[in-house]
C-alpha atoms as a PDB file:
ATOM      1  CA  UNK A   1      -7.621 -22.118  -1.308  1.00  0.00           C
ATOM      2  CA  UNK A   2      -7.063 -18.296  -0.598  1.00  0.00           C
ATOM      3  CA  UNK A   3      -4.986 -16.542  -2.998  1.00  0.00           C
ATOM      4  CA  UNK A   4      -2.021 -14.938  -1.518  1.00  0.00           C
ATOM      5  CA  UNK A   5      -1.842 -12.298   0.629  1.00  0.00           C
ATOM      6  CA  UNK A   6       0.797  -9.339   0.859  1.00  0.00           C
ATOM      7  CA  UNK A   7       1.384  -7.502   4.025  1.00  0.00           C
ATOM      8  CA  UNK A   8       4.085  -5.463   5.264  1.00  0.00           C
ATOM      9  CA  UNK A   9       5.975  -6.542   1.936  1.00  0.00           C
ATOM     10  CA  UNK A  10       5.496  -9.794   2.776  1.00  0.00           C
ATOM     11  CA  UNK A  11       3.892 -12.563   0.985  1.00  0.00           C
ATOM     12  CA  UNK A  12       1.691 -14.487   3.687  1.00  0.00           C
ATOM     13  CA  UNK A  13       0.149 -17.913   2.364  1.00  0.00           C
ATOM     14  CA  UNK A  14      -2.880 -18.900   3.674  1.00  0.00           C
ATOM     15  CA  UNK A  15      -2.720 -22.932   2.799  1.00  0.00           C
ATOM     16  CA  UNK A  16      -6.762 -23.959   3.216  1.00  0.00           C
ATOM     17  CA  UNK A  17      -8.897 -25.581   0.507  1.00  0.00           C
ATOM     18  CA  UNK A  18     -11.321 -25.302  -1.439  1.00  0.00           C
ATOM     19  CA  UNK A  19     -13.634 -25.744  -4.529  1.00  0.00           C
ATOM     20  CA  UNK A  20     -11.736 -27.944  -7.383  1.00  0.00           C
ATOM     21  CA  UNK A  21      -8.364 -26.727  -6.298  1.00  0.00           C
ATOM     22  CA  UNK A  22      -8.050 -28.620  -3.441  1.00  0.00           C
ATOM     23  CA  UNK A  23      -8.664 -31.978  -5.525  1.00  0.00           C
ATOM     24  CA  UNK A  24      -5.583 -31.440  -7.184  1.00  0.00           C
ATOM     25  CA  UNK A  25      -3.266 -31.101  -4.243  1.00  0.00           C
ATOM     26  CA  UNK A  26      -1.874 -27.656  -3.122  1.00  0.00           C
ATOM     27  CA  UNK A  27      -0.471 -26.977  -7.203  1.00  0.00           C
ATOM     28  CA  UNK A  28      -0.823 -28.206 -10.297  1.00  0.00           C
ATOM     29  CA  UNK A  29       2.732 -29.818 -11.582  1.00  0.00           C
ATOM     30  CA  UNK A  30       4.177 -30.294 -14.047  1.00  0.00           C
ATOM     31  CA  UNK A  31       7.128 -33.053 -15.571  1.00  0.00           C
ATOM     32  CA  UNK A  32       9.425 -30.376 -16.114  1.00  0.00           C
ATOM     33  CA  UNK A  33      13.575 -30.234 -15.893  1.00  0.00           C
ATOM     34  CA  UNK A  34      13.908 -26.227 -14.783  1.00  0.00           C
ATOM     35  CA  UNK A  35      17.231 -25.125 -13.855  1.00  0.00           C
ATOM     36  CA  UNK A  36      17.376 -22.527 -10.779  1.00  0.00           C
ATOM     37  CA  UNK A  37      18.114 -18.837 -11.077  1.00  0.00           C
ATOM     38  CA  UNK A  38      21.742 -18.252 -11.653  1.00  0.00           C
ATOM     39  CA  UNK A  39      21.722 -15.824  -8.879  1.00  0.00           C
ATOM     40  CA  UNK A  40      20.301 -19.079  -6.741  1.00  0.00           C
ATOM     41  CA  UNK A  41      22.379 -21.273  -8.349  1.00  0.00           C
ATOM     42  CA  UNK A  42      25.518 -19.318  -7.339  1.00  0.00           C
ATOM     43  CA  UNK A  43      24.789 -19.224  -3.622  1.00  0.00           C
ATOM     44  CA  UNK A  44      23.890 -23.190  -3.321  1.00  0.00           C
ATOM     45  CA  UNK A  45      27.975 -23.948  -2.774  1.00  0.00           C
ATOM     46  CA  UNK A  46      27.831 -23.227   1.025  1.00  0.00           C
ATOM     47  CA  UNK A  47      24.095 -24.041   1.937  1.00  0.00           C
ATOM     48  CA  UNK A  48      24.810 -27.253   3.278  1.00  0.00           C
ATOM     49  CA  UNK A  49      23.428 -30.978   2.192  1.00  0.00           C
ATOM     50  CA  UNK A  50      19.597 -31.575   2.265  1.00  0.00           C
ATOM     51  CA  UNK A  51      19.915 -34.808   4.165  1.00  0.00           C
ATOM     52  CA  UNK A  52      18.835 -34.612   7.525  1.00  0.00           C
ATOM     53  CA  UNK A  53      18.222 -36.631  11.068  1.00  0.00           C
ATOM     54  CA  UNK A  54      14.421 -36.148  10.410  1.00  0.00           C
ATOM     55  CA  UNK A  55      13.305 -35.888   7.321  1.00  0.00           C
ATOM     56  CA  UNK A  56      13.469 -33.714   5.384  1.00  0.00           C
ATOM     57  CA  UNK A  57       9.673 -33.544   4.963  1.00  0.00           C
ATOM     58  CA  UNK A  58       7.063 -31.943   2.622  1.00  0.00           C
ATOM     59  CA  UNK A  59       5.274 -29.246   4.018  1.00  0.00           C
ATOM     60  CA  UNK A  60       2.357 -29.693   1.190  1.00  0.00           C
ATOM     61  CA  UNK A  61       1.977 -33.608   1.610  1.00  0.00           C
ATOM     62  CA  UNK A  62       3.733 -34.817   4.702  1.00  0.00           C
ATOM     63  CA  UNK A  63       1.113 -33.180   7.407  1.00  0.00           C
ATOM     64  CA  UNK A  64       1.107 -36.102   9.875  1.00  0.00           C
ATOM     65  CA  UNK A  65       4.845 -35.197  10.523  1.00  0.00           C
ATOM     66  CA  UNK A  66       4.442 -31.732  11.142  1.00  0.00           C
ATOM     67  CA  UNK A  67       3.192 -32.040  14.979  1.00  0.00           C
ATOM     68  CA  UNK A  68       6.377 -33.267  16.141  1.00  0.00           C
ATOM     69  CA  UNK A  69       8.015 -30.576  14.582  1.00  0.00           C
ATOM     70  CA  UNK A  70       6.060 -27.503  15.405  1.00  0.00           C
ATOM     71  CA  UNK A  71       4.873 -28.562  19.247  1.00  0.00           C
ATOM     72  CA  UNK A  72       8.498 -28.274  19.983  1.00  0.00           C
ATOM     73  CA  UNK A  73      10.599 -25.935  17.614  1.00  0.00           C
ATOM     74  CA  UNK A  74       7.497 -23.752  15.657  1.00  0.00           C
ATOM     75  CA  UNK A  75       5.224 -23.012  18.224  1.00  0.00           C
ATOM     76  CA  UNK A  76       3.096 -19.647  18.398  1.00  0.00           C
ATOM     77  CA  UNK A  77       5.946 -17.850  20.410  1.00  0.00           C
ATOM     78  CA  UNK A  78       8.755 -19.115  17.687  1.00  0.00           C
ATOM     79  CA  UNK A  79       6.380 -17.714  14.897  1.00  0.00           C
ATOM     80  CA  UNK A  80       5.877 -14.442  16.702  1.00  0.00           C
ATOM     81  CA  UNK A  81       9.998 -14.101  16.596  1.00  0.00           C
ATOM     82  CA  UNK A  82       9.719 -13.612  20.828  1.00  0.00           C
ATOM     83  CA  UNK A  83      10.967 -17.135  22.364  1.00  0.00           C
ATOM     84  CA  UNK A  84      10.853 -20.976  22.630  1.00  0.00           C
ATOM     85  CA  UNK A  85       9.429 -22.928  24.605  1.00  0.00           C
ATOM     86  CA  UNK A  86      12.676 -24.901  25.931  1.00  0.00           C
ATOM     87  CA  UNK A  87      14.939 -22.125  25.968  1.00  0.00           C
ATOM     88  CA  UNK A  88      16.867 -22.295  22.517  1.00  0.00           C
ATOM     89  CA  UNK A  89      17.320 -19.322  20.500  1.00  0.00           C
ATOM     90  CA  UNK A  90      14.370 -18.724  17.868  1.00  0.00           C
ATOM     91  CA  UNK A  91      17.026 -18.616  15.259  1.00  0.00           C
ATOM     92  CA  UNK A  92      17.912 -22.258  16.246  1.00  0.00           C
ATOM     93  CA  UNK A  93      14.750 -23.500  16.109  1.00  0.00           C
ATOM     94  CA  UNK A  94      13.582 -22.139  12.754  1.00  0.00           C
ATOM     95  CA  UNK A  95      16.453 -23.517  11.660  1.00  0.00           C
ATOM     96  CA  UNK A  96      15.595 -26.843  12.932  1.00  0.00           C
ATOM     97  CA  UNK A  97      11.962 -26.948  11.476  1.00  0.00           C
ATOM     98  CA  UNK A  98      13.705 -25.595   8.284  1.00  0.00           C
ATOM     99  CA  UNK A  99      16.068 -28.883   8.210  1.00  0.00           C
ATOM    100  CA  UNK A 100      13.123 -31.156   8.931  1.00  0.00           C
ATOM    101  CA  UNK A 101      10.770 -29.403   6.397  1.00  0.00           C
ATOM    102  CA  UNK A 102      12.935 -27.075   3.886  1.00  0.00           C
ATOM    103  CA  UNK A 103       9.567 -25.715   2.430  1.00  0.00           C
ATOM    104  CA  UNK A 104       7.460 -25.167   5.339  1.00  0.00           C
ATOM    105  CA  UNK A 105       6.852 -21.605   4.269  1.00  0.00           C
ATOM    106  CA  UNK A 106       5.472 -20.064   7.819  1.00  0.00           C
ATOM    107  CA  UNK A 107       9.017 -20.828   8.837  1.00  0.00           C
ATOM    108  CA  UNK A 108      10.943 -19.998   5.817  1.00  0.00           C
ATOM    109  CA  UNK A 109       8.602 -16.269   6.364  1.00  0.00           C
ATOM    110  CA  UNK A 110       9.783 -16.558   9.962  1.00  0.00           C
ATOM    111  CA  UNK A 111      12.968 -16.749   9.342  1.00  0.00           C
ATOM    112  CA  UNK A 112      12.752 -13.397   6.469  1.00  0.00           C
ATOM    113  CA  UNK A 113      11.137 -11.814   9.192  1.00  0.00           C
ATOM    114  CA  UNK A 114      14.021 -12.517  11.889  1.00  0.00           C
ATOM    115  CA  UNK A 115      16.392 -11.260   9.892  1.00  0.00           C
ATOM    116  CA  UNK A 116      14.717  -8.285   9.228  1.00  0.00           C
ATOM    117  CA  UNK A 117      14.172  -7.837  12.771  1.00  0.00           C
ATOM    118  CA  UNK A 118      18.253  -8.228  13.582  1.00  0.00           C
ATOM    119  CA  UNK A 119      19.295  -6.277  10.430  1.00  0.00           C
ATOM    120  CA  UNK A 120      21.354  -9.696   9.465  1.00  0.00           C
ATOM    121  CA  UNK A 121      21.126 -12.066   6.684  1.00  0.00           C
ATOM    122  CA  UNK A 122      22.046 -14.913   8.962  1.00  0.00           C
ATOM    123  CA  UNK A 123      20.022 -14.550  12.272  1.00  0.00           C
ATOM    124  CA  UNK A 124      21.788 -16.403  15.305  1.00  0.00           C
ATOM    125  CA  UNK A 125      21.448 -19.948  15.926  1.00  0.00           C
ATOM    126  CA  UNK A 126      20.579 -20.730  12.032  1.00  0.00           C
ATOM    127  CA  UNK A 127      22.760 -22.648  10.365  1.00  0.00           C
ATOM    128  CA  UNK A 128      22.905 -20.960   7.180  1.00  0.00           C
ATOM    129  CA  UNK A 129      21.793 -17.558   5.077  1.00  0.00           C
ATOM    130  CA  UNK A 130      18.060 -16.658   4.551  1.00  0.00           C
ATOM    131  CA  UNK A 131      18.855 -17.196   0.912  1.00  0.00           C
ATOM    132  CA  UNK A 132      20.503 -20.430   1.762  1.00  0.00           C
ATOM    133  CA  UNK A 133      17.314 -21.658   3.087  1.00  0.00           C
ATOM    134  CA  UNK A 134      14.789 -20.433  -0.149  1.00  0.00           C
ATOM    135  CA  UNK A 135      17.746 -22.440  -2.329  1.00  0.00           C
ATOM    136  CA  UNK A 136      17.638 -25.464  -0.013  1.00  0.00           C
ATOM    137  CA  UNK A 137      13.738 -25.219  -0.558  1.00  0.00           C
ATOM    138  CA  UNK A 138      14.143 -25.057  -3.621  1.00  0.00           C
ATOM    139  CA  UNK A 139      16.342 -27.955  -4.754  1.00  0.00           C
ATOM    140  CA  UNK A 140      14.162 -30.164  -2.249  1.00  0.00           C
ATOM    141  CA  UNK A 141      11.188 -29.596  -4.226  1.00  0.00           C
ATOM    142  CA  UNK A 142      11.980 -27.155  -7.557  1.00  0.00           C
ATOM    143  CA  UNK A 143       8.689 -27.486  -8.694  1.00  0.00           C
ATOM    144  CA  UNK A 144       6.988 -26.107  -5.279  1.00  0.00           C
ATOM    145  CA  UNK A 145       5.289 -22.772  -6.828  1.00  0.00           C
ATOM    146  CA  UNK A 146       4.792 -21.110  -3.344  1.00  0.00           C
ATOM    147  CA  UNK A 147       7.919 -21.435  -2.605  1.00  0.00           C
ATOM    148  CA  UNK A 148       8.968 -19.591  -5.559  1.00  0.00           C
ATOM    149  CA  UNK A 149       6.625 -16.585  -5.066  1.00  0.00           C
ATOM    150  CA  UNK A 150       7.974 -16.202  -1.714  1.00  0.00           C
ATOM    151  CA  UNK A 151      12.153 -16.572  -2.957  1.00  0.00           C
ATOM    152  CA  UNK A 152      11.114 -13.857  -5.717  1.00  0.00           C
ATOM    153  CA  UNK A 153       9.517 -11.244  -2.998  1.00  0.00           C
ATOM    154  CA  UNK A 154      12.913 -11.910  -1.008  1.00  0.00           C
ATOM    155  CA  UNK A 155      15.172 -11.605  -3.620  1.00  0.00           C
ATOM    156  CA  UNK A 156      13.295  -8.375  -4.688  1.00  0.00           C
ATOM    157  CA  UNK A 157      13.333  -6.848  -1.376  1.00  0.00           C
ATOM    158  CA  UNK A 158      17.193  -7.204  -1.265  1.00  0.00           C
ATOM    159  CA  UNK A 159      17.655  -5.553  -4.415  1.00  0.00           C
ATOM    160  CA  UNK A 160      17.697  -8.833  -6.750  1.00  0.00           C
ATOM    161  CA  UNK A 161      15.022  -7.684  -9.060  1.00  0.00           C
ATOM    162  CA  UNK A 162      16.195  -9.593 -12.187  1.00  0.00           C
ATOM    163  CA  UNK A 163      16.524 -12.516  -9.835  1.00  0.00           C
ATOM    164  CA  UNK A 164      13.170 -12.398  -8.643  1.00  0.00           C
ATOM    165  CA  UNK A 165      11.672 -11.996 -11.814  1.00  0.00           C
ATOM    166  CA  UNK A 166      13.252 -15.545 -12.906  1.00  0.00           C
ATOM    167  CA  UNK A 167      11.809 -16.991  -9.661  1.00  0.00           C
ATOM    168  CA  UNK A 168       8.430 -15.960 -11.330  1.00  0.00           C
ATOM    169  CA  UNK A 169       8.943 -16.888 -14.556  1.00  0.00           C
ATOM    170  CA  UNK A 170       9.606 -20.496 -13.402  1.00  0.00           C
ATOM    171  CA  UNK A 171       6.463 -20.739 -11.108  1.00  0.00           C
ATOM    172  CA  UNK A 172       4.595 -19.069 -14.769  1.00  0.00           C
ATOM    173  CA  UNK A 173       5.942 -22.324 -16.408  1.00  0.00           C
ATOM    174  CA  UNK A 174       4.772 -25.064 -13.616  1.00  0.00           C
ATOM    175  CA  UNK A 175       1.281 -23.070 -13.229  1.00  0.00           C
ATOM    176  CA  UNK A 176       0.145 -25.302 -15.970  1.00  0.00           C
ATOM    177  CA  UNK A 177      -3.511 -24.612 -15.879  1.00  0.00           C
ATOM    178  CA  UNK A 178      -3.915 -23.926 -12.421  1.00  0.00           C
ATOM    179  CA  UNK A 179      -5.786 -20.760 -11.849  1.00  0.00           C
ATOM    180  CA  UNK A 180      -5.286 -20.382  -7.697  1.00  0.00           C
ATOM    181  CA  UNK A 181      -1.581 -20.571  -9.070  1.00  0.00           C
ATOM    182  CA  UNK A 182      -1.430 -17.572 -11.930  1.00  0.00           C
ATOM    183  CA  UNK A 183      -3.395 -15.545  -9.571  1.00  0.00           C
ATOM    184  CA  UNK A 184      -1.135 -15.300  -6.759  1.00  0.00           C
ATOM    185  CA  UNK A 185       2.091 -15.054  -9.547  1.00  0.00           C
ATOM    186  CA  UNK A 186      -0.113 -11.948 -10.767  1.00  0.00           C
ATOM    187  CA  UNK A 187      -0.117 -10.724  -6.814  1.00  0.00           C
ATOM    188  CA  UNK A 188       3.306 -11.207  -6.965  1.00  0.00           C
ATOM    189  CA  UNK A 189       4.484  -9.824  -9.966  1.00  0.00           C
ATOM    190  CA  UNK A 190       2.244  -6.563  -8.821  1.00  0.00           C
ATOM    191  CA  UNK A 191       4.446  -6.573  -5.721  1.00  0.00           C
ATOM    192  CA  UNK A 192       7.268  -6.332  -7.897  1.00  0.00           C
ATOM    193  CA  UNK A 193       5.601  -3.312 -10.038  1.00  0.00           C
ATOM    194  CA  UNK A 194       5.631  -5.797 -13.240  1.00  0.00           C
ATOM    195  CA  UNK A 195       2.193  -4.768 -14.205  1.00  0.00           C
ATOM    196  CA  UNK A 196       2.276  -5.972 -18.091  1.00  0.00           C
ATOM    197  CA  UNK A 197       2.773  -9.447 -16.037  1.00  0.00           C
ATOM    198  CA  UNK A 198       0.940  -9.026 -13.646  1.00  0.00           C
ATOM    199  CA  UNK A 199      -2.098  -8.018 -15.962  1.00  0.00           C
ATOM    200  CA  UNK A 200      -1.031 -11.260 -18.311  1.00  0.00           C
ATOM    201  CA  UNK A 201      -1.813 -13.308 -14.767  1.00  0.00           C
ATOM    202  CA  UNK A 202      -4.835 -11.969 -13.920  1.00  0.00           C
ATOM    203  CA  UNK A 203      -6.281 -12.512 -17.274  1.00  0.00           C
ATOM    204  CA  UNK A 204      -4.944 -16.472 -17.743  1.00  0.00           C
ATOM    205  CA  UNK A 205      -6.356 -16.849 -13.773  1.00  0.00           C
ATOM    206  CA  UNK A 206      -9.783 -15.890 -15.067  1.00  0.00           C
ATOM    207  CA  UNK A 207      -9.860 -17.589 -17.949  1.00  0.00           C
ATOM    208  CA  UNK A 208      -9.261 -20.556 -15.448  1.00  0.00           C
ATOM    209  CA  UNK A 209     -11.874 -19.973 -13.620  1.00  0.00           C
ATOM    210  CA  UNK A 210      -9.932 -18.374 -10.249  1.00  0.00           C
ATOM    211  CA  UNK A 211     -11.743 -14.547 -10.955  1.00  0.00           C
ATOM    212  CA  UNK A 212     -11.318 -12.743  -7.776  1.00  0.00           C
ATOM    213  CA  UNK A 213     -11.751  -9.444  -7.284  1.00  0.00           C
ATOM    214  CA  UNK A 214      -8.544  -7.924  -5.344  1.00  0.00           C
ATOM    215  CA  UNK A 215      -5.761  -8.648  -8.360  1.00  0.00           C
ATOM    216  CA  UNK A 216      -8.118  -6.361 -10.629  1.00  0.00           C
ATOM    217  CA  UNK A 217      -8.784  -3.889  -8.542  1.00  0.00           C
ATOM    218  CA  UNK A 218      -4.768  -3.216  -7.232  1.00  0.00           C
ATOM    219  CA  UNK A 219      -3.797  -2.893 -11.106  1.00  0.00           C
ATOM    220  CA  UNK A 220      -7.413  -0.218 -11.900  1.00  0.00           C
ATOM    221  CA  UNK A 221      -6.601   1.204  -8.800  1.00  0.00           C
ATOM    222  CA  UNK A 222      -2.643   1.773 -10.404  1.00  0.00           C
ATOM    223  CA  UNK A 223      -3.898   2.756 -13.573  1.00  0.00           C
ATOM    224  CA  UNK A 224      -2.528  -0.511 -14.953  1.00  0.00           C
ATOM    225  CA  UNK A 225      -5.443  -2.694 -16.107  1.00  0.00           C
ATOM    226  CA  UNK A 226      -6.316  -3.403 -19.441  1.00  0.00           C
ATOM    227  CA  UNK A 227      -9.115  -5.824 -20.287  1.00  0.00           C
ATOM    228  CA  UNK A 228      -8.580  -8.497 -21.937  1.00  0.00           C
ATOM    229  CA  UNK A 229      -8.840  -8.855 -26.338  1.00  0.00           C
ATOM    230  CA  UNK A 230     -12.215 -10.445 -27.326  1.00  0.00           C
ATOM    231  CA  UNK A 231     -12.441 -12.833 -30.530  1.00  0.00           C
ATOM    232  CA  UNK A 232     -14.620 -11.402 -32.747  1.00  0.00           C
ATOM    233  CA  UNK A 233     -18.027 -12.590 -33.424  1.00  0.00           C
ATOM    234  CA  UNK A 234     -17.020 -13.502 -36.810  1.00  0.00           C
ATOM    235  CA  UNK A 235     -13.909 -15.994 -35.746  1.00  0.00           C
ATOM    236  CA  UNK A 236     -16.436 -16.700 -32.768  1.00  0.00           C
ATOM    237  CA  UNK A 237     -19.025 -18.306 -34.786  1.00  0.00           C
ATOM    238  CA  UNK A 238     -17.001 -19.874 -37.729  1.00  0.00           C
ATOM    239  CA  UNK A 239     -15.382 -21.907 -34.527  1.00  0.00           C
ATOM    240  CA  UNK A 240     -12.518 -24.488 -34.864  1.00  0.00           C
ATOM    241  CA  UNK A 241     -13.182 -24.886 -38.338  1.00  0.00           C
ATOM    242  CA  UNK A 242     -11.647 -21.288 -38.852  1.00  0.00           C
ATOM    243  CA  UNK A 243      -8.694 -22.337 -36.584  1.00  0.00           C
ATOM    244  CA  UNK A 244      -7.975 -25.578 -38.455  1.00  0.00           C
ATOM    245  CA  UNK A 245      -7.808 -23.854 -41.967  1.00  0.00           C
ATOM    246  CA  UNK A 246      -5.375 -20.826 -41.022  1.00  0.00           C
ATOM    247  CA  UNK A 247      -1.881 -21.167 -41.917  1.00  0.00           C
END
């Protein structure tokens, strides 16, 4: 897998596999009962049941289904934001792939990026709010980490920093001991100018195994880095023994 990337603000997955990350699915998860933001909680009144004609789908699992849904309503011109291919509005057709797979998360960027576009938080032809559609993502699959990092550099954008930061918190908790996973919370948490985080990510990532380069050098290159605290070689070479007897 490629860690996250951020462009133009914008967190841009990049969902391919590799290595021993791609044994365990797209993320590592966890059996745990996490309650959602309260600023997430508060708008999920009017965003609609998750129920749908087709679907709704995973976008992580359910792959076979996705052709029938992108040929017609995500194709390259619906992604680009310019027009579809059987003359409904782009609006209405993210909306559409949204319905059939609430986490697909080139759509759910799509649809951040529409709204940008139009200056709205509703674009035409969509059914409901751009936050309606992370919260819908999220109650369809809470513990969906991606989804998460891409709510939290939404919320942060429109001001909901506190909000954003509990978005991370909860993908720090279903990380378990996925590296690929801390590592892009680290990219994200940079994005939000949470270095001490940030710098707390990198280091768990590595000690995972996921030690890339780029997370590193953004937080030197801020003046933000701070390696990590060695054992000494005392507690080093007295081993678990010295662990067992402490208090």
């Amino acid at each position: 897998m490629q860690p996250l990337r951020f462009a133009s603000r914008l967190v841009v997955p990049f969902v391919t596999a590799s290595k021993n990350w791609a044994s365990h699915g797209l993320f590592a998860v966890l059996t745990l009962a996490i309650a959602l933001p309260d600023f997430a909680r508060a708008q999920n009144a009017g965003c609609g049941p998750i129920a749908n004609a087709f679907g709704p789908f995973d976008y992580r699992t359910d792959r076979d289904k996705l052709p029938i849904v992108e040929e017609r309503h995500f194709d390259a011109g619906v992604e680009a934001l310019v027009a579809s291919n059987h003359g409904a509005s782009v609006g209405a057709d993210l909306d559409y792939t949204l319905r059939a797979f609430p986490n697909h998360y080139r759509a759910l960027l799509a649809m951040v990026r529409l709204g940008e576009r139009l200056k709205t938080p509703q674009p035409p032809g969509a059914n409901y709010t751009i936050e309606c559609y992370f919260v819908r993502a999220e109650e369809f699959r809470p513990k969906d980490v991606i989804v998460r990092i891409l709510h939290a550099t939404y919320l942060n954008k429109q001001g909901h920093r506190d909000a954003a930061m509990s978005e991370l918190a909860i993908g720090q908790k279903l990380a378990g001991d996925d590296g690929f996973t801390h590592y892009n919370l680290g990219l994200a948490y940079l994005e939000l100018g949470a270095y001490k985080e940030a710098v707390a990510q990198a280091h768990r990532a590595a000690d995972l195994g996921f030690d890339r380069p780029e997370l590193k050098d953004r937080l030197v290159a801020a003046g933000q880095w701070t390696e990590p605290e060695k054992a000494s070689a005392a507690d080093v070479a007295a081993g678990p023994a010295s662990a067992a007897s402490a208090p």
